[in-house]
Protein backbone atom coordinates (compact mmCIF):
# COMPACT_ATOMS: atom_id res chain seq x y z
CA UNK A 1 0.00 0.00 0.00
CA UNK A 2 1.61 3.49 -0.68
CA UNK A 3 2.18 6.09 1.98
CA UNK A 4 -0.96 8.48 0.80
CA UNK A 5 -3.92 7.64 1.16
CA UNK A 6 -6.49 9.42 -1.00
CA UNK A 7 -9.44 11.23 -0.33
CA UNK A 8 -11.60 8.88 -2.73
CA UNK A 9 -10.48 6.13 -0.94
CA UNK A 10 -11.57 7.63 2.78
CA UNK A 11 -14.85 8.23 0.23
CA UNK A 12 -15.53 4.67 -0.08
CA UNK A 13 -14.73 3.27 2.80
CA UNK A 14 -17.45 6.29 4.43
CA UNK A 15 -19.84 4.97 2.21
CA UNK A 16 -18.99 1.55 3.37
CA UNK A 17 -19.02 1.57 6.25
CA UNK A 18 -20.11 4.71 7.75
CA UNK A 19 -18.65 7.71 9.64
CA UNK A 20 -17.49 6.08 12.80
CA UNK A 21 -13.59 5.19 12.41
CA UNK A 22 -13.77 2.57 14.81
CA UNK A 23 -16.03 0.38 12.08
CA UNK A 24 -13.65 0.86 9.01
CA UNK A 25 -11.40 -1.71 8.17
CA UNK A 26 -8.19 -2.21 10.67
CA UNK A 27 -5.90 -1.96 8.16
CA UNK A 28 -6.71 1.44 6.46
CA UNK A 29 -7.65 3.07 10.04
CA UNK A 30 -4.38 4.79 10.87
CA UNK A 31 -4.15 6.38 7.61
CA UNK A 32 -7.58 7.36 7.08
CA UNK A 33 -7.60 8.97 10.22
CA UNK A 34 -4.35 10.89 9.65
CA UNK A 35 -5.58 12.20 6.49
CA UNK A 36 -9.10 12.98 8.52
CA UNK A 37 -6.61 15.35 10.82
CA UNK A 38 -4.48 17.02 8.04
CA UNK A 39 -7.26 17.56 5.33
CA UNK A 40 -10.41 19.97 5.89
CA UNK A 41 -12.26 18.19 2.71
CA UNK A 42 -12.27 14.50 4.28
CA UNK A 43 -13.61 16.30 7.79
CA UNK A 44 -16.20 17.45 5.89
CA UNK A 45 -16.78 14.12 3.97
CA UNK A 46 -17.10 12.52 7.50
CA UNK A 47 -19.18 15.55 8.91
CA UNK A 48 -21.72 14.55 6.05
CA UNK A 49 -21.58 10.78 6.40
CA UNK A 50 -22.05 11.21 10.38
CA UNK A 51 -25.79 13.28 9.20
CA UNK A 52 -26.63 10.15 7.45
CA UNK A 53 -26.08 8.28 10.09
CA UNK A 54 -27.16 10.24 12.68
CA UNK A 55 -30.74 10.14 10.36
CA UNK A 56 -30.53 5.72 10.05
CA UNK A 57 -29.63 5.64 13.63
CA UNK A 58 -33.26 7.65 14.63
CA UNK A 59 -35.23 5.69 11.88
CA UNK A 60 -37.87 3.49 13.76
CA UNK A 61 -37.22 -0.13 13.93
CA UNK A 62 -40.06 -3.00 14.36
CA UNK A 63 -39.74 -6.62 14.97
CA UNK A 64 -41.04 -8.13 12.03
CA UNK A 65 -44.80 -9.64 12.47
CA UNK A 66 -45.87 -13.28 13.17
CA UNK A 67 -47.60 -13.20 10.13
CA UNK A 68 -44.37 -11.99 8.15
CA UNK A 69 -42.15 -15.01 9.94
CA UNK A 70 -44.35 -17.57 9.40
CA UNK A 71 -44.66 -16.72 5.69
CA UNK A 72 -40.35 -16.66 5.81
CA UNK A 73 -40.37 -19.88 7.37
CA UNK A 74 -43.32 -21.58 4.64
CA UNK A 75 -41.15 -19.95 1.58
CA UNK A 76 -37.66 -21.60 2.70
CA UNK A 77 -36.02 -23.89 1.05
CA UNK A 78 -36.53 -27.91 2.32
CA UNK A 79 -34.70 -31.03 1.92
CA UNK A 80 -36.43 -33.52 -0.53
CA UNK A 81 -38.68 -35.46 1.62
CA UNK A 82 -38.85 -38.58 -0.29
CA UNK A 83 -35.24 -38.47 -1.26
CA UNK A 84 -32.81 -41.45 -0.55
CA UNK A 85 -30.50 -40.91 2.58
CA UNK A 86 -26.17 -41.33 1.84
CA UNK A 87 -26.42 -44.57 3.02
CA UNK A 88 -28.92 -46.00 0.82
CA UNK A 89 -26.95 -44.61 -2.17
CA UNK A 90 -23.92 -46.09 -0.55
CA UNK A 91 -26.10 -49.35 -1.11
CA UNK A 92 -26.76 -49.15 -4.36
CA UNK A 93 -23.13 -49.60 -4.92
CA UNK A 94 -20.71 -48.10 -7.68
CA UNK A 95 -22.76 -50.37 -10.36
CA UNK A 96 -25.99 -47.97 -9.81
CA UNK A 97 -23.54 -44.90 -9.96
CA UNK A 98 -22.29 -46.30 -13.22
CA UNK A 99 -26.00 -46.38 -14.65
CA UNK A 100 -27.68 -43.05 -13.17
CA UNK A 101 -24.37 -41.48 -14.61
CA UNK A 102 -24.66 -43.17 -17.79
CA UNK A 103 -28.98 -42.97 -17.85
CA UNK A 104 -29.98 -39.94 -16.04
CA UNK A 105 -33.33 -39.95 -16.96
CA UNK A 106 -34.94 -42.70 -14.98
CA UNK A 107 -35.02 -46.42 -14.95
CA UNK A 108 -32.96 -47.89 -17.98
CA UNK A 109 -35.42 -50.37 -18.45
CA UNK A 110 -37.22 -48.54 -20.06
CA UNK A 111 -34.40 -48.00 -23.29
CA UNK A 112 -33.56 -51.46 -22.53
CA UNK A 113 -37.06 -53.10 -23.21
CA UNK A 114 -37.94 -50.55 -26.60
CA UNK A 115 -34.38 -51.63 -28.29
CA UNK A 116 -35.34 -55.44 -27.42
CA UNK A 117 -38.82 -55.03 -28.45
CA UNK A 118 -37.32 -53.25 -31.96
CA UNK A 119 -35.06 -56.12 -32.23
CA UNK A 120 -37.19 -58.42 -32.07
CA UNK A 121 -39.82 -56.78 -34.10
CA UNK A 122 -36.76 -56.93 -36.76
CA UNK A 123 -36.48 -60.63 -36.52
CA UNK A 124 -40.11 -61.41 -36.57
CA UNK A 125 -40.09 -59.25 -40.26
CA UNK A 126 -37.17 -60.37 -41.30
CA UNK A 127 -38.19 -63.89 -40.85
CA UNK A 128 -41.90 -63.60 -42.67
CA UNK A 129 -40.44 -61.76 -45.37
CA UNK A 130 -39.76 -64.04 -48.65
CA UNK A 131 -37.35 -62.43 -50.34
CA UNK A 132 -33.85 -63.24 -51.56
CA UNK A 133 -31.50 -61.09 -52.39
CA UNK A 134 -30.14 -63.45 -55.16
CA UNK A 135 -32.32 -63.93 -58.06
CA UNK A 136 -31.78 -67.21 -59.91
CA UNK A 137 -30.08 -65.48 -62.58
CA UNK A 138 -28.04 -64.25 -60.34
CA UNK A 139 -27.01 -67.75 -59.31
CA UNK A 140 -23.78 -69.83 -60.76
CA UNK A 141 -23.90 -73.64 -61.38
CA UNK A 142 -20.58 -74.35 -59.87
CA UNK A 143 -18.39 -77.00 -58.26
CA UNK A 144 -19.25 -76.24 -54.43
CA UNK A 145 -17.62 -77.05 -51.36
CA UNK A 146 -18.88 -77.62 -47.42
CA UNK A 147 -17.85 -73.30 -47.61
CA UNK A 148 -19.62 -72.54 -50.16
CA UNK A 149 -23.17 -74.02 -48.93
CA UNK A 150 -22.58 -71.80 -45.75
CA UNK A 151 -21.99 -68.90 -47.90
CA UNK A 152 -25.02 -69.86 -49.65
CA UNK A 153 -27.44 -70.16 -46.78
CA UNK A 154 -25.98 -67.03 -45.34
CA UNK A 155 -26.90 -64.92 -48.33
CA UNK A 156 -30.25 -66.92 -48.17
CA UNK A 157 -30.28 -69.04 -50.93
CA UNK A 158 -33.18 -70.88 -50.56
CA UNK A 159 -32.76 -73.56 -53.54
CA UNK A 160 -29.53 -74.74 -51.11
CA UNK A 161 -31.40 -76.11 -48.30
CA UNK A 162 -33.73 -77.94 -50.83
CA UNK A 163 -30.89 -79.95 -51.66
CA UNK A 164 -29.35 -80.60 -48.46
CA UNK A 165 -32.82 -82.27 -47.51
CA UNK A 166 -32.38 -85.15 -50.17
C-alpha cells in the first residue's frame, strides 16, 4: 500500500461503512484517520456521512410480524422429503452410480425393453419376409464345397437347403 492515502479512498470506505472510524477496516484506520486530521475536505466528507447516520440511527425499527415469519419460514427452502438418505446410495453400490451417470433420466429399463422389443420386431419381419437377395439369374452352377453351402445359406439361398434335404 503506498504512503498516501487518497481522499476517494476515505470516500468509499465512508460509504462503506459509515462515519465512525472505529467500524472501518483495521488496516486502512491509521491512515484514514491521519488524512481525517491534516485535510479539511475529508472532515467534511465525515461531517456529512455522520448526518446520514445520525438520520438511520433515529429511523424506527419493528420486529417483524408473526404473520411476516411464518410466511419466511413456509417460503424456505426444504430437503427432498422422499429423497434417498447417503447410506442407501452407498447401497446401491458403484454399479448404480455407473447407470444413473450413464442414464440420467430414470429407470434404464425402459431404453432397454424398446431396443429389445425393436429387435425383435426386426427378426419377426425379417423372418416372414420371402425375399432373396439373389435372383436365380443371379445364381452360378458351380463345383461347391462344405464353404460354399454356408456362404449360400448365409446370403439366403433358398434352392440350397432344398438340396441338403435329399
Amino acid at each position: 500500500m503506498t504512503n498516501e492515502f487518497s481522499i476517494e479512498r476515505l470516500k468509499e470506505i465512508v460509504d462503506a461503512w459509515g462515519a465512525s472510524p472505529s467500524r472501518w477496516p483495521e488496516a486502512e484506520r491509521g491512515a484514514a484517520e491521519a488524512l481525517l486530521a491534516a485535510s479539511s475536505e475529508a472532515r467534511g466528507l465525515v461531517a456529512e456521512a455522520q448526518r446520514l447516520d445520525a438520520l438511520l440511527d433515529a429511523a424506527p425499527v419493528e420486529a417483524p410480524s408473526a404473520a411476516l415469519m411464518e410466511r419466511l419460514m413456509a417460503a424456505r427452502p426444504r430437503p427432498a422429503a422422499n429423497a434417498p438418505s447417503r447410506t442407501v446410495a452407498e447401497r446401491r453400490g458403484w454399479w448404480r452410480a455407473l447407470v444413473d451417470t450413464v442414464w440420467p433420466d430414470g429407470s434404464p429399463a425402459v431404453a432397454a425393453g424398446t431396443l429389445a422389443a425393436s429387435i425383435m420386431l426386426g427378426v419377426v419381419v425379417g423372418s416372414a419376409a420371402d425375399f432373396s437377395p439373389l435372383t436365380e439369374a443371379e445364381t452360378v452352377a458351380v463345383e461347391t464345397t462344405a464353404d460354399d453351402q454356408l456362404i449360400a445359406l448365409a446370403m439366403a439361398d433358398i434352392e440350397w437347403p432344398e438340396e441338403w434335404m435329399q
